[in-house]
PDB file of N, CA and C in Angstrom:
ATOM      1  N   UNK A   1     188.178 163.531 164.967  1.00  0.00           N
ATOM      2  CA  UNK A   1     187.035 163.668 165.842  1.00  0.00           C
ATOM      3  C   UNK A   1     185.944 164.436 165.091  1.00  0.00           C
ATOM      4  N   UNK A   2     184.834 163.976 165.527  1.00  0.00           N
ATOM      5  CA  UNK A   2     183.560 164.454 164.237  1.00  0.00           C
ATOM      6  C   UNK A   2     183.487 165.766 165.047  1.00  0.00           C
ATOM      7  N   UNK A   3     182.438 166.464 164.392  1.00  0.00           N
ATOM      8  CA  UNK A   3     182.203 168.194 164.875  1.00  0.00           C
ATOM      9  C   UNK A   3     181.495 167.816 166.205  1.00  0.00           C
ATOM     10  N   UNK A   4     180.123 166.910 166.136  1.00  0.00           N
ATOM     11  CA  UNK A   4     179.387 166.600 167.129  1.00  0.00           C
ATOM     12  C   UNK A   4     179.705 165.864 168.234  1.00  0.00           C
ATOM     13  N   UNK A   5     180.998 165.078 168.173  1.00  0.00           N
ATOM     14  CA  UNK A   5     181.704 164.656 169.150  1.00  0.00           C
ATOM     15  C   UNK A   5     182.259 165.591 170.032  1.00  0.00           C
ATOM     16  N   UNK A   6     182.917 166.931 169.037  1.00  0.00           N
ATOM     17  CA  UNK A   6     183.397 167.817 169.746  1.00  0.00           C
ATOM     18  C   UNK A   6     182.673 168.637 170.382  1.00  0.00           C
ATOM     19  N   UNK A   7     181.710 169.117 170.105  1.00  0.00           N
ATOM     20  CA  UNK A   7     180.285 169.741 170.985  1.00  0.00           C
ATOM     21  C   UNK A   7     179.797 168.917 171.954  1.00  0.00           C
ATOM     22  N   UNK A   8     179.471 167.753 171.834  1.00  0.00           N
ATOM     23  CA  UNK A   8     179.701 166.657 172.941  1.00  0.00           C
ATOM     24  C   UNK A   8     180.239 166.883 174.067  1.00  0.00           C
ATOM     25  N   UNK A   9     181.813 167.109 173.812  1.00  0.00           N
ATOM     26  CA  UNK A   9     182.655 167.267 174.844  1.00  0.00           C
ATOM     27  C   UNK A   9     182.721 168.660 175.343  1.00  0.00           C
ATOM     28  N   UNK A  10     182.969 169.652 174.571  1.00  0.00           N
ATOM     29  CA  UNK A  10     182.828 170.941 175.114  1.00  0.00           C
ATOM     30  C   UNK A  10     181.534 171.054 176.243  1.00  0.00           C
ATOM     31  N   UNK A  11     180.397 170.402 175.739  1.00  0.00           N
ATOM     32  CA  UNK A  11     179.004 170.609 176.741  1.00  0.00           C
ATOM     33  C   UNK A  11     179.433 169.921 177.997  1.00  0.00           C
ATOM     34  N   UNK A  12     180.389 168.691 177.977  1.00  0.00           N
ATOM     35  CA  UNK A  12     180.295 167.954 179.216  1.00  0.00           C
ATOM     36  C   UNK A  12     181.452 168.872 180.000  1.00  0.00           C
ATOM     37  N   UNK A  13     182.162 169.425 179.305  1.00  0.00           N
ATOM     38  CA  UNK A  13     183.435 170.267 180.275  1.00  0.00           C
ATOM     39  C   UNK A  13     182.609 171.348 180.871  1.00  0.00           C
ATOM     40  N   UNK A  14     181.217 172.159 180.173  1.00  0.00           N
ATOM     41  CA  UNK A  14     180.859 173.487 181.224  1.00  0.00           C
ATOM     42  C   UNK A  14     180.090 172.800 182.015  1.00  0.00           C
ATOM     43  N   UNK A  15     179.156 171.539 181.400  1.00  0.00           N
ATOM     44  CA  UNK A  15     178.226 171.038 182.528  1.00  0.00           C
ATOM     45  C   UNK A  15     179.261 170.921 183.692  1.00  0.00           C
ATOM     46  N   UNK A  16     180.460 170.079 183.681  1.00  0.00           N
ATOM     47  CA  UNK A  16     181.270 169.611 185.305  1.00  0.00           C
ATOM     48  C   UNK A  16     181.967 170.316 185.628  1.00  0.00           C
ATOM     49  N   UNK A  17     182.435 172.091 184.861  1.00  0.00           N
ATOM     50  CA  UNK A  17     182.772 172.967 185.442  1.00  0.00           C
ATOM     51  C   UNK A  17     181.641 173.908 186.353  1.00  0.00           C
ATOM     52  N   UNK A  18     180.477 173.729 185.530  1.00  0.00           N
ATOM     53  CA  UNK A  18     179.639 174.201 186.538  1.00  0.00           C
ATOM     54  C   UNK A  18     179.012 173.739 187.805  1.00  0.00           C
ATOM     55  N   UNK A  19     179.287 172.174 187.389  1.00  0.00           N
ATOM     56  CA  UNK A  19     178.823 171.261 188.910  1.00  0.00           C
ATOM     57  C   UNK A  19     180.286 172.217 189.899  1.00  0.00           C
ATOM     58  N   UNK A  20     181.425 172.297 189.541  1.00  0.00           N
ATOM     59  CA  UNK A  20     182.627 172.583 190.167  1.00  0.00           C
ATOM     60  C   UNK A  20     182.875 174.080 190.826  1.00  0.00           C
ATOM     61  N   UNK A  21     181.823 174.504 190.076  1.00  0.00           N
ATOM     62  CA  UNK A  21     181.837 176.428 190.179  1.00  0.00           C
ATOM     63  C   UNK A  21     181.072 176.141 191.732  1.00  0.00           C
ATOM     64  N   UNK A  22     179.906 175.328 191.698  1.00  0.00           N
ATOM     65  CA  UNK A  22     178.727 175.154 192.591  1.00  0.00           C
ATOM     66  C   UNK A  22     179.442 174.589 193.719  1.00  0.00           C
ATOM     67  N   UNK A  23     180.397 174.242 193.788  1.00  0.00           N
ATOM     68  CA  UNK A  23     180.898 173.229 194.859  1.00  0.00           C
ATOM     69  C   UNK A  23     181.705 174.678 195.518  1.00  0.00           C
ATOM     70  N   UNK A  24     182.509 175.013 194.521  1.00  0.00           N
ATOM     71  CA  UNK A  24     183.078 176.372 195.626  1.00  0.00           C
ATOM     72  C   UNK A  24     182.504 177.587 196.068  1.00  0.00           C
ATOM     73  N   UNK A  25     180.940 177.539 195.579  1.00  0.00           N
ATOM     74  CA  UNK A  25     180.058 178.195 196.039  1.00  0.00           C
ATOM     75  C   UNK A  25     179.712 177.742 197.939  1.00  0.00           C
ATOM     76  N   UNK A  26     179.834 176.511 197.486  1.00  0.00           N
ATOM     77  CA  UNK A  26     179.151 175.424 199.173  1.00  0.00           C
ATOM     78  C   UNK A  26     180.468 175.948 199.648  1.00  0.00           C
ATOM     79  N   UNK A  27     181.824 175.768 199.520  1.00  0.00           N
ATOM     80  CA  UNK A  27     182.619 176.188 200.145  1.00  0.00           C
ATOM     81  C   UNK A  27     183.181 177.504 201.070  1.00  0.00           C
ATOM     82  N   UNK A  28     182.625 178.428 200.067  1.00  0.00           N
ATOM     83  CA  UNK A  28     182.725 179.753 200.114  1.00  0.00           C
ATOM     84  C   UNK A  28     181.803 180.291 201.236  1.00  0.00           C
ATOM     85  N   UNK A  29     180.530 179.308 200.803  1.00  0.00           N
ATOM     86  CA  UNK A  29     179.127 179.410 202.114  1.00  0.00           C
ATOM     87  C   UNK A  29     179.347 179.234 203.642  1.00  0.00           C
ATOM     88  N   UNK A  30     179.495 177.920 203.116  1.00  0.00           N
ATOM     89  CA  UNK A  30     179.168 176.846 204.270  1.00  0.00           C
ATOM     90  C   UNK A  30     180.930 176.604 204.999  1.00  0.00           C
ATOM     91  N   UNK A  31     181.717 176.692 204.880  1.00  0.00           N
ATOM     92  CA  UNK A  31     183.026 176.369 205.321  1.00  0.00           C
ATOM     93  C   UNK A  31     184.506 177.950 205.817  1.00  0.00           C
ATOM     94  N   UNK A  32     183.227 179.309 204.569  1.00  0.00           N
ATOM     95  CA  UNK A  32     184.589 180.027 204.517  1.00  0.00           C
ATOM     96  C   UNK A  32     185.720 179.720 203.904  1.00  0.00           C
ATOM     97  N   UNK A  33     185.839 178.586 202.691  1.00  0.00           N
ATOM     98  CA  UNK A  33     187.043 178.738 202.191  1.00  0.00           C
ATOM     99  C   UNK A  33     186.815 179.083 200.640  1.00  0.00           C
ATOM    100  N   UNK A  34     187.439 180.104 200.193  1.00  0.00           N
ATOM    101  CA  UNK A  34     187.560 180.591 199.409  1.00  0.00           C
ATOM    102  C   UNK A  34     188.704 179.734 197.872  1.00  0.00           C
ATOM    103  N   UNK A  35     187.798 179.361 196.543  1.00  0.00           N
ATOM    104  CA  UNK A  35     189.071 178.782 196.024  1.00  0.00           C
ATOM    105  C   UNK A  35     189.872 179.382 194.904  1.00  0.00           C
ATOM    106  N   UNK A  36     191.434 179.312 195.219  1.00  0.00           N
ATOM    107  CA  UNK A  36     191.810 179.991 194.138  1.00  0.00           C
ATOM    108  C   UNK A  36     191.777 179.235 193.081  1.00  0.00           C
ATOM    109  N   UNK A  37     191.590 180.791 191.865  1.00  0.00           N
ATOM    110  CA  UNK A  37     191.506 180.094 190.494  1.00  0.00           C
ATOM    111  C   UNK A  37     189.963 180.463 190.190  1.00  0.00           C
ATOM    112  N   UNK A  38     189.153 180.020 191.102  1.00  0.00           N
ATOM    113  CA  UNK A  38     187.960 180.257 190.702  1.00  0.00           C
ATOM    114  C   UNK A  38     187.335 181.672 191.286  1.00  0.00           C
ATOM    115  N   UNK A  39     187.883 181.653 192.509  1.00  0.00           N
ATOM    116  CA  UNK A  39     187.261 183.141 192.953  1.00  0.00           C
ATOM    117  C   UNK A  39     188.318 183.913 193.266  1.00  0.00           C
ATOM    118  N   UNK A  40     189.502 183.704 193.164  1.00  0.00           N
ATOM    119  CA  UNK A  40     190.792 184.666 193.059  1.00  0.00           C
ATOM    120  C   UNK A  40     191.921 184.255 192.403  1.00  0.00           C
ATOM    121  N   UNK A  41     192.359 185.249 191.507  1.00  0.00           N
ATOM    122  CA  UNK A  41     193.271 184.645 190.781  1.00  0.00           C
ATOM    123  C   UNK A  41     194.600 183.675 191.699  1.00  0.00           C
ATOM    124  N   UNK A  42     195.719 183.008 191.129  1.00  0.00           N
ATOM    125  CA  UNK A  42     196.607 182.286 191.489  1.00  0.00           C
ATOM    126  C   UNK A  42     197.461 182.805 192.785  1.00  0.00           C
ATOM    127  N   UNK A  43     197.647 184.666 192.296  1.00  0.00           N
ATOM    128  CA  UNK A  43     198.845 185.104 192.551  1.00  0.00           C
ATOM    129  C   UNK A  43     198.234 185.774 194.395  1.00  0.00           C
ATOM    130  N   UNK A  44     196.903 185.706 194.481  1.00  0.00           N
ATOM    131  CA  UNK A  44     196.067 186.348 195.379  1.00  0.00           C
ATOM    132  C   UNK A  44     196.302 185.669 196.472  1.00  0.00           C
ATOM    133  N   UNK A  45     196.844 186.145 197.826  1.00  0.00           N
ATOM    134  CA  UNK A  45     197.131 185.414 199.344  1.00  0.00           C
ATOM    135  C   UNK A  45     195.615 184.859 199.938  1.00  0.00           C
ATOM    136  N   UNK A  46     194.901 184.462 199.873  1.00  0.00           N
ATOM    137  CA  UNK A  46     193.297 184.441 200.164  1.00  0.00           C
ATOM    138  C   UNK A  46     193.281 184.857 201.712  1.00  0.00           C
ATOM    139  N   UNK A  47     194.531 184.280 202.448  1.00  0.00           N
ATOM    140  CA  UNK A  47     194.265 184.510 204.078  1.00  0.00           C
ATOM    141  C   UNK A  47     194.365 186.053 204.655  1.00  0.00           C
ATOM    142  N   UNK A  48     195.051 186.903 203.584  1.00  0.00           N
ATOM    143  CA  UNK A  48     194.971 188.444 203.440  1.00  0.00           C
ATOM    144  C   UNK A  48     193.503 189.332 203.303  1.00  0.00           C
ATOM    145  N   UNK A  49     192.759 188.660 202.910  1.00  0.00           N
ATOM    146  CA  UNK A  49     191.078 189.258 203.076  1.00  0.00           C
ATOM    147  C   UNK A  49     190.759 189.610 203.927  1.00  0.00           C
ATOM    148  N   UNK A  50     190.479 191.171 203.599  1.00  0.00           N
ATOM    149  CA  UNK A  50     190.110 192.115 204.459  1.00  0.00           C
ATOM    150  C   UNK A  50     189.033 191.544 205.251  1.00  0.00           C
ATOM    151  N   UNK A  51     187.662 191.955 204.364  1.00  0.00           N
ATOM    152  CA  UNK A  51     186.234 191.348 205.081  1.00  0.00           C
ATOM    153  C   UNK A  51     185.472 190.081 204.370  1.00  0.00           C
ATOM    154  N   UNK A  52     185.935 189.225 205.013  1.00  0.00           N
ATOM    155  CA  UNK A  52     185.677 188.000 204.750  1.00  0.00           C
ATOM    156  C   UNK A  52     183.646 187.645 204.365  1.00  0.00           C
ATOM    157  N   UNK A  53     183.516 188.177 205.050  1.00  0.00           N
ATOM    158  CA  UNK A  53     181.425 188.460 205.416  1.00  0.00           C
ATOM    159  C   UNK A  53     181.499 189.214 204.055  1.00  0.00           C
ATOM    160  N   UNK A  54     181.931 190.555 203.772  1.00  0.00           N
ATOM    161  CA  UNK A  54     181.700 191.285 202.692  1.00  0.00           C
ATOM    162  C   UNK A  54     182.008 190.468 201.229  1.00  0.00           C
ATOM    163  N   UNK A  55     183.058 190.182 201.321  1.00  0.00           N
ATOM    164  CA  UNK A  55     183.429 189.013 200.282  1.00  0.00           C
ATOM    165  C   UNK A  55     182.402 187.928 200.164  1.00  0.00           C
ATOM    166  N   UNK A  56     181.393 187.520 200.886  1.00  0.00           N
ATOM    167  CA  UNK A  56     181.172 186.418 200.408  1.00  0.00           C
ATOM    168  C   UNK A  56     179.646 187.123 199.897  1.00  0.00           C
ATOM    169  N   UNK A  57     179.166 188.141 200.995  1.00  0.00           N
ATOM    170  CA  UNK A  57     177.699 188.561 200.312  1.00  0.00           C
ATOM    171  C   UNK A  57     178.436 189.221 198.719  1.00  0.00           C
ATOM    172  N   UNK A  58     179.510 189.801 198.428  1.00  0.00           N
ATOM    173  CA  UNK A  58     178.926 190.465 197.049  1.00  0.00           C
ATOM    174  C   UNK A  58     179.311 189.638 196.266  1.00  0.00           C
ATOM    175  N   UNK A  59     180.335 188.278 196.340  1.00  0.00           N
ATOM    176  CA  UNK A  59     180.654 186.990 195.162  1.00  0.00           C
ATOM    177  C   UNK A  59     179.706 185.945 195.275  1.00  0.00           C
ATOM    178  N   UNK A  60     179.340 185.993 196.599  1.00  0.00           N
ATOM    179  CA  UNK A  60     178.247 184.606 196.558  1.00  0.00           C
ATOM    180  C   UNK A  60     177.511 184.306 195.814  1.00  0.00           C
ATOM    181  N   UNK A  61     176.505 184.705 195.782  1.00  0.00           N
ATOM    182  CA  UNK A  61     175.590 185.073 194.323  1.00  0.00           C
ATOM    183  C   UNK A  61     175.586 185.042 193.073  1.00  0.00           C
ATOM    184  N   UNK A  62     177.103 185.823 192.754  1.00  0.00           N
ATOM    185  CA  UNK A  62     178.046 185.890 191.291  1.00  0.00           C
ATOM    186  C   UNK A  62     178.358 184.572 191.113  1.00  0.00           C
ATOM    187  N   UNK A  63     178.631 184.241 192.115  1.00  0.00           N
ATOM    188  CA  UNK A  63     179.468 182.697 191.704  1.00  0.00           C
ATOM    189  C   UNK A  63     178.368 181.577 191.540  1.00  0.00           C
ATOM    190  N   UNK A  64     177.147 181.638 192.158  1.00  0.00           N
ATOM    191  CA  UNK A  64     176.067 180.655 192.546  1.00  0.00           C
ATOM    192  C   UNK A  64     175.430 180.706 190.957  1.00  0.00           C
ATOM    193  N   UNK A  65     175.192 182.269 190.732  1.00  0.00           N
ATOM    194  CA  UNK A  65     174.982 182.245 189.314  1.00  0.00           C
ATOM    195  C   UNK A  65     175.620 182.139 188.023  1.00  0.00           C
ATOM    196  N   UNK A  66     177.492 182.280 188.029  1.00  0.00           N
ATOM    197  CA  UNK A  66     177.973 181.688 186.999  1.00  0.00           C
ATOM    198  C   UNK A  66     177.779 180.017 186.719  1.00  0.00           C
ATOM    199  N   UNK A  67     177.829 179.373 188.400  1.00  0.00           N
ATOM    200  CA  UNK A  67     177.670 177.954 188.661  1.00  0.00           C
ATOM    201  C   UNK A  67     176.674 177.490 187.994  1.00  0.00           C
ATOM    202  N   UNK A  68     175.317 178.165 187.740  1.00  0.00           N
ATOM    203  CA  UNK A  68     174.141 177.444 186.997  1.00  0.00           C
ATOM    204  C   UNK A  68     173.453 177.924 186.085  1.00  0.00           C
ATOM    205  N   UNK A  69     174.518 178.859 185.516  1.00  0.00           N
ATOM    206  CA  UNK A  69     173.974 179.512 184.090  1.00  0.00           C
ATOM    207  C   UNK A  69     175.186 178.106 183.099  1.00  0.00           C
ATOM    208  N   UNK A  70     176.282 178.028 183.850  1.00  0.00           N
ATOM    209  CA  UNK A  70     177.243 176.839 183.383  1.00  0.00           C
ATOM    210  C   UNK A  70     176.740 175.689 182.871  1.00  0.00           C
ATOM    211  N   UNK A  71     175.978 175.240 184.407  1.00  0.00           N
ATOM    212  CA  UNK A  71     175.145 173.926 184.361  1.00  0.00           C
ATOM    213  C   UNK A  71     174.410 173.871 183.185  1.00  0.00           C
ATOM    214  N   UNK A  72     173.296 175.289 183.091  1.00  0.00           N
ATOM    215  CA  UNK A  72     172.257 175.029 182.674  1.00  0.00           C
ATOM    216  C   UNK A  72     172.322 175.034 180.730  1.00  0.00           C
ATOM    217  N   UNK A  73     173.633 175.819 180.341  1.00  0.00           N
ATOM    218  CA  UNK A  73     174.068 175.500 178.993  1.00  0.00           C
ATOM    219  C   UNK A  73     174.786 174.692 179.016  1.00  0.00           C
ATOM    220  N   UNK A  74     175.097 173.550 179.510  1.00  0.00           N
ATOM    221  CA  UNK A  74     175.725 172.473 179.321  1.00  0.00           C
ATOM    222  C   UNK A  74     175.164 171.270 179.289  1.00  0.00           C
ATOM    223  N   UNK A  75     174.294 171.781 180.465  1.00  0.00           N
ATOM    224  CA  UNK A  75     172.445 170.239 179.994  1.00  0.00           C
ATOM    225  C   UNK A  75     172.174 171.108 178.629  1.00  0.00           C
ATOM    226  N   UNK A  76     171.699 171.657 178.346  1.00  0.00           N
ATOM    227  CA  UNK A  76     170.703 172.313 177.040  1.00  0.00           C
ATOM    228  C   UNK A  76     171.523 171.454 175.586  1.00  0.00           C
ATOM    229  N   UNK A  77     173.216 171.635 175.930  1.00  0.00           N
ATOM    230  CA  UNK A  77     174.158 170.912 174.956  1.00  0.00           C
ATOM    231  C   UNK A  77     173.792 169.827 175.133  1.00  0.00           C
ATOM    232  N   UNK A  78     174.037 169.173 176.167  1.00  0.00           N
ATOM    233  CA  UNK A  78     174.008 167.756 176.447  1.00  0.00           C
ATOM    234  C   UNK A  78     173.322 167.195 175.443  1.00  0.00           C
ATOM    235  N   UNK A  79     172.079 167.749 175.937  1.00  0.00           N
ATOM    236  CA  UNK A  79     170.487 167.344 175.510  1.00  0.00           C
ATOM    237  C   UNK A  79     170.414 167.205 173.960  1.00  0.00           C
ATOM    238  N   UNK A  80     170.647 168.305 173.304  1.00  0.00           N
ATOM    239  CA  UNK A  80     170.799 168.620 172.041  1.00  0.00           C
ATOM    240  C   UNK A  80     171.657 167.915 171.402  1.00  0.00           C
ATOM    241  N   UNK A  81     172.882 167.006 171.825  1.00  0.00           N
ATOM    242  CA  UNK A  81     174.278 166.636 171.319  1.00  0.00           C
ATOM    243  C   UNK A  81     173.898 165.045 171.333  1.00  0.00           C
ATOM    244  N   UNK A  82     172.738 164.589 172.219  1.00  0.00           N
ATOM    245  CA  UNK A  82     173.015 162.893 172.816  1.00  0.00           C
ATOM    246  C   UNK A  82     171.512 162.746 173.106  1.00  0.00           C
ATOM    247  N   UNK A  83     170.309 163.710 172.930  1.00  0.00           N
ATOM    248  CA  UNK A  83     169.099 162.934 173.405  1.00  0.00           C
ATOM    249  C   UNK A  83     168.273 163.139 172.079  1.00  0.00           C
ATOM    250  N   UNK A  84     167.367 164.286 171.690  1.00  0.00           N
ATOM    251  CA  UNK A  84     167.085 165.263 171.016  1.00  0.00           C
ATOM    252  C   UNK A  84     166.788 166.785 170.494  1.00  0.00           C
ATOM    253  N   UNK A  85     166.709 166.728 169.352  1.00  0.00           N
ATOM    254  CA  UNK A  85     166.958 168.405 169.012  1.00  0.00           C
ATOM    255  C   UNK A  85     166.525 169.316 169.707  1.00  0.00           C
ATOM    256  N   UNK A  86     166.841 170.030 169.906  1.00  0.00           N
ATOM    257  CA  UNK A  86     165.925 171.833 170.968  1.00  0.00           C
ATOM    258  C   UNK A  86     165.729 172.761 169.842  1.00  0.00           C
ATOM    259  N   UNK A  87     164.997 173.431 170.083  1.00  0.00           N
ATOM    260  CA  UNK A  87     164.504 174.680 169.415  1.00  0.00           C
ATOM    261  C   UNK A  87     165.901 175.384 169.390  1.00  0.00           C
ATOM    262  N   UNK A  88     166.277 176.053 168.357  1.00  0.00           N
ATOM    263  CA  UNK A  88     167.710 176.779 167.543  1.00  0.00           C
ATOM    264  C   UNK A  88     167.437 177.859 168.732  1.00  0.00           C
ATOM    265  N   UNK A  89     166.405 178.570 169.351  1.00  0.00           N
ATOM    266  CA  UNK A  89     166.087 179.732 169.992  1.00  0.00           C
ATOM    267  C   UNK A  89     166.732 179.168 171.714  1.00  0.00           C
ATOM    268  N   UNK A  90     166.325 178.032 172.138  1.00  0.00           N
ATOM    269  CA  UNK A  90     166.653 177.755 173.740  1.00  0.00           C
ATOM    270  C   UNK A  90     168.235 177.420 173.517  1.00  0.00           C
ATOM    271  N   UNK A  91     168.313 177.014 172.475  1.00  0.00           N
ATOM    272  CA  UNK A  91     170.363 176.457 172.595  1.00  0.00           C
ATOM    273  C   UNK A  91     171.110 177.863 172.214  1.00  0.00           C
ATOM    274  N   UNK A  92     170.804 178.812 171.739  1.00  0.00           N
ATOM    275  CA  UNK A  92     171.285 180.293 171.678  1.00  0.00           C
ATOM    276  C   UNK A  92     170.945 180.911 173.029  1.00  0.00           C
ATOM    277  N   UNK A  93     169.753 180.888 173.795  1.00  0.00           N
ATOM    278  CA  UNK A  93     169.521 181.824 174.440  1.00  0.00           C
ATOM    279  C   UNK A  93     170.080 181.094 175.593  1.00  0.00           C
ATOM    280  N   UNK A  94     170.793 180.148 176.053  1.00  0.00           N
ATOM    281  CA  UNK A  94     171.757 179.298 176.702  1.00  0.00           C
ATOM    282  C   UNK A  94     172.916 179.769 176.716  1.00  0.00           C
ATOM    283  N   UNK A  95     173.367 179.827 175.369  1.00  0.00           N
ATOM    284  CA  UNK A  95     174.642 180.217 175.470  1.00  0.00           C
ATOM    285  C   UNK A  95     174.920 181.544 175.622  1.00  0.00           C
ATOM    286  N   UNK A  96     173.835 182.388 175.279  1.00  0.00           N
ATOM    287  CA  UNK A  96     174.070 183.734 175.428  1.00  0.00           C
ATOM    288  C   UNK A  96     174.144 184.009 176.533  1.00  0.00           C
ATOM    289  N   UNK A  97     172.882 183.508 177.497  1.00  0.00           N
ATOM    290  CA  UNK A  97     173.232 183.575 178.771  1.00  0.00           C
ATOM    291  C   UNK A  97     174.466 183.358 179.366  1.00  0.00           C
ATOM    292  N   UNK A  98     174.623 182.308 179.188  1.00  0.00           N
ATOM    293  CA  UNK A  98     176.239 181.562 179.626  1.00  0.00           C
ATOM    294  C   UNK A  98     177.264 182.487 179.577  1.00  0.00           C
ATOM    295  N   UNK A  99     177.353 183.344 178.367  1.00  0.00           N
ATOM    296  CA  UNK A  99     178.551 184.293 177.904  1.00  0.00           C
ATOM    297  C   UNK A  99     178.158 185.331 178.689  1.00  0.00           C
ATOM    298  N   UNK A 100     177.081 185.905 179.181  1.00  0.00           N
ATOM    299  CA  UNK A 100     176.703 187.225 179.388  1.00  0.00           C
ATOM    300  C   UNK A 100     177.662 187.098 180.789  1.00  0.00           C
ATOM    301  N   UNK A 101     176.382 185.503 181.500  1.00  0.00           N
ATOM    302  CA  UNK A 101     176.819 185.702 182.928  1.00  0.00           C
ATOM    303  C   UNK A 101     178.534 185.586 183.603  1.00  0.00           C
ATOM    304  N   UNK A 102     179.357 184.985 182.446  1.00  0.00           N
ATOM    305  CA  UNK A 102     180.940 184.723 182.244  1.00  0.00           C
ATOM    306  C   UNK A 102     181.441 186.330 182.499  1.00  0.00           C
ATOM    307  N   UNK A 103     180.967 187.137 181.859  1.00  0.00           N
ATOM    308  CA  UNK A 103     181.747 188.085 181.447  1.00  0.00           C
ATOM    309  C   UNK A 103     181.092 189.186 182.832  1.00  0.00           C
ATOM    310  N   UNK A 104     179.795 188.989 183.102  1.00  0.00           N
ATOM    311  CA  UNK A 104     179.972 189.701 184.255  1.00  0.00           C
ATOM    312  C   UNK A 104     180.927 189.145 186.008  1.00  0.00           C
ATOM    313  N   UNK A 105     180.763 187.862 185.718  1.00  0.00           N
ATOM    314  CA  UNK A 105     181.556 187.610 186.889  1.00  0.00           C
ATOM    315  C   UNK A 105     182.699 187.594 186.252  1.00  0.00           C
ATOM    316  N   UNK A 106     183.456 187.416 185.579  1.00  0.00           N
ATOM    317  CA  UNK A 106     184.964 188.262 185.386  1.00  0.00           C
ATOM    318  C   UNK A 106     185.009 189.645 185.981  1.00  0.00           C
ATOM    319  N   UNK A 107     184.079 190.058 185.543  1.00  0.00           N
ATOM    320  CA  UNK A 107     184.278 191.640 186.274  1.00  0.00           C
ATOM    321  C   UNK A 107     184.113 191.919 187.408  1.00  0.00           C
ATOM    322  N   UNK A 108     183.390 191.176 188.004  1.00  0.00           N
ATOM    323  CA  UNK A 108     182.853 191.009 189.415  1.00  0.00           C
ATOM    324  C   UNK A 108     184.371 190.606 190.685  1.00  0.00           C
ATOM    325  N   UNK A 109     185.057 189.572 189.598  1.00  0.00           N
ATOM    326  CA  UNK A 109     186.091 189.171 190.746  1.00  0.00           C
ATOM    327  C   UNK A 109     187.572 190.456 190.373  1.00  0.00           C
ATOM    328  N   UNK A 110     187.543 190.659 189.521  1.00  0.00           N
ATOM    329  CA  UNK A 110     188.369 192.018 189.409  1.00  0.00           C
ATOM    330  C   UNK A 110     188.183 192.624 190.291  1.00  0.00           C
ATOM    331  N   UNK A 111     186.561 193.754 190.307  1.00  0.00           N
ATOM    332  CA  UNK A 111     186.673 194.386 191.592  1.00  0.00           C
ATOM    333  C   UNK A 111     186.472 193.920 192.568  1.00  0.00           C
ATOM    334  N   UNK A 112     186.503 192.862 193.164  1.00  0.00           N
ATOM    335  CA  UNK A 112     186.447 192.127 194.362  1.00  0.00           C
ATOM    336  C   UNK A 112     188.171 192.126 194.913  1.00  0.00           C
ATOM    337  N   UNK A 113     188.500 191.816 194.255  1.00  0.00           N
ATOM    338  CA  UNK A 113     190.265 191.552 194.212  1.00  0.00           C
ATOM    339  C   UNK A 113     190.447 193.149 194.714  1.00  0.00           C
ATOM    340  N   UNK A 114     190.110 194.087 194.386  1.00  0.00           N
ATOM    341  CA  UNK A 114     190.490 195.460 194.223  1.00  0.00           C
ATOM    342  C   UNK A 114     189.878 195.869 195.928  1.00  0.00           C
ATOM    343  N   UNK A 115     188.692 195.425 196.085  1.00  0.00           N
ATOM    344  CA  UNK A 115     187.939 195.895 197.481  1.00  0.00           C
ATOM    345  C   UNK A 115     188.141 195.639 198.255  1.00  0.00           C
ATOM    346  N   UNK A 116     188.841 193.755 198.387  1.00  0.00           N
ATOM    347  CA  UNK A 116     188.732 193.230 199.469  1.00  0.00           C
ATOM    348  C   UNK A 116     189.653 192.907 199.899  1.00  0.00           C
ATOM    349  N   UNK A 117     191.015 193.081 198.957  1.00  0.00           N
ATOM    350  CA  UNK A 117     192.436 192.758 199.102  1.00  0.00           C
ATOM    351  C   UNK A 117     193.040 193.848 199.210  1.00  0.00           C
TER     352      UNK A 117
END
């Protein structure tokens, strides 16, 4: 598999993980259901949540924004991998984003797990 095939694919896995982040955002919103894996780890009872309202104002957001910092470095790949080149500066400052906003919602659902469980 060529290098650019493989960047290819890596871009299309965060682009449809981030369409997927966004979907359990609508869920989380609009339905109250919470999904594991994405907003609590495996081992987490979800129907055990303390404050369900509190849980969703302080992840909602976290999650809405891992969902389209995902998206939005995964079009930038896309783009760059299958249409044409981007400036070396917007495909870094993509991914940086991407990593920043990863690593704060990791932390985010830690103490969430800790507050609300």
């Amino acid at each position: 598999m060529e290098t650019s095939m493989m960047f290819g694919l890596m871009d299309l896995i965060v682009f449809g993980c981030g369409l997927y982040i966004i979907y359990a955002y609508y869920l989380l919103v609009a339905k109250n259901e919470i999904k594991q894996g994405i907003l609590v780890s495996q081992k987490t009872d979800v129907k055990r949540c303390k404050d369900l309202e509190g849980y969703k104002k302080y992840m909602g957001i976290r999650l809405l924004a891992f969902g389209l910092a995902a998206v939005l470095s995964g079009a930038v790949g896309l783009y760059q991998d299958y249409v044409a080149p981007v400036p070396a500066v917007v495909y870094y400052v993509s991914l940086i984003l991407f990593f920043a906003v990863m690593i704060w919602y990791l932390m985010s659902v830690k103490k969430a797990e800790k507050t609300f469980w």
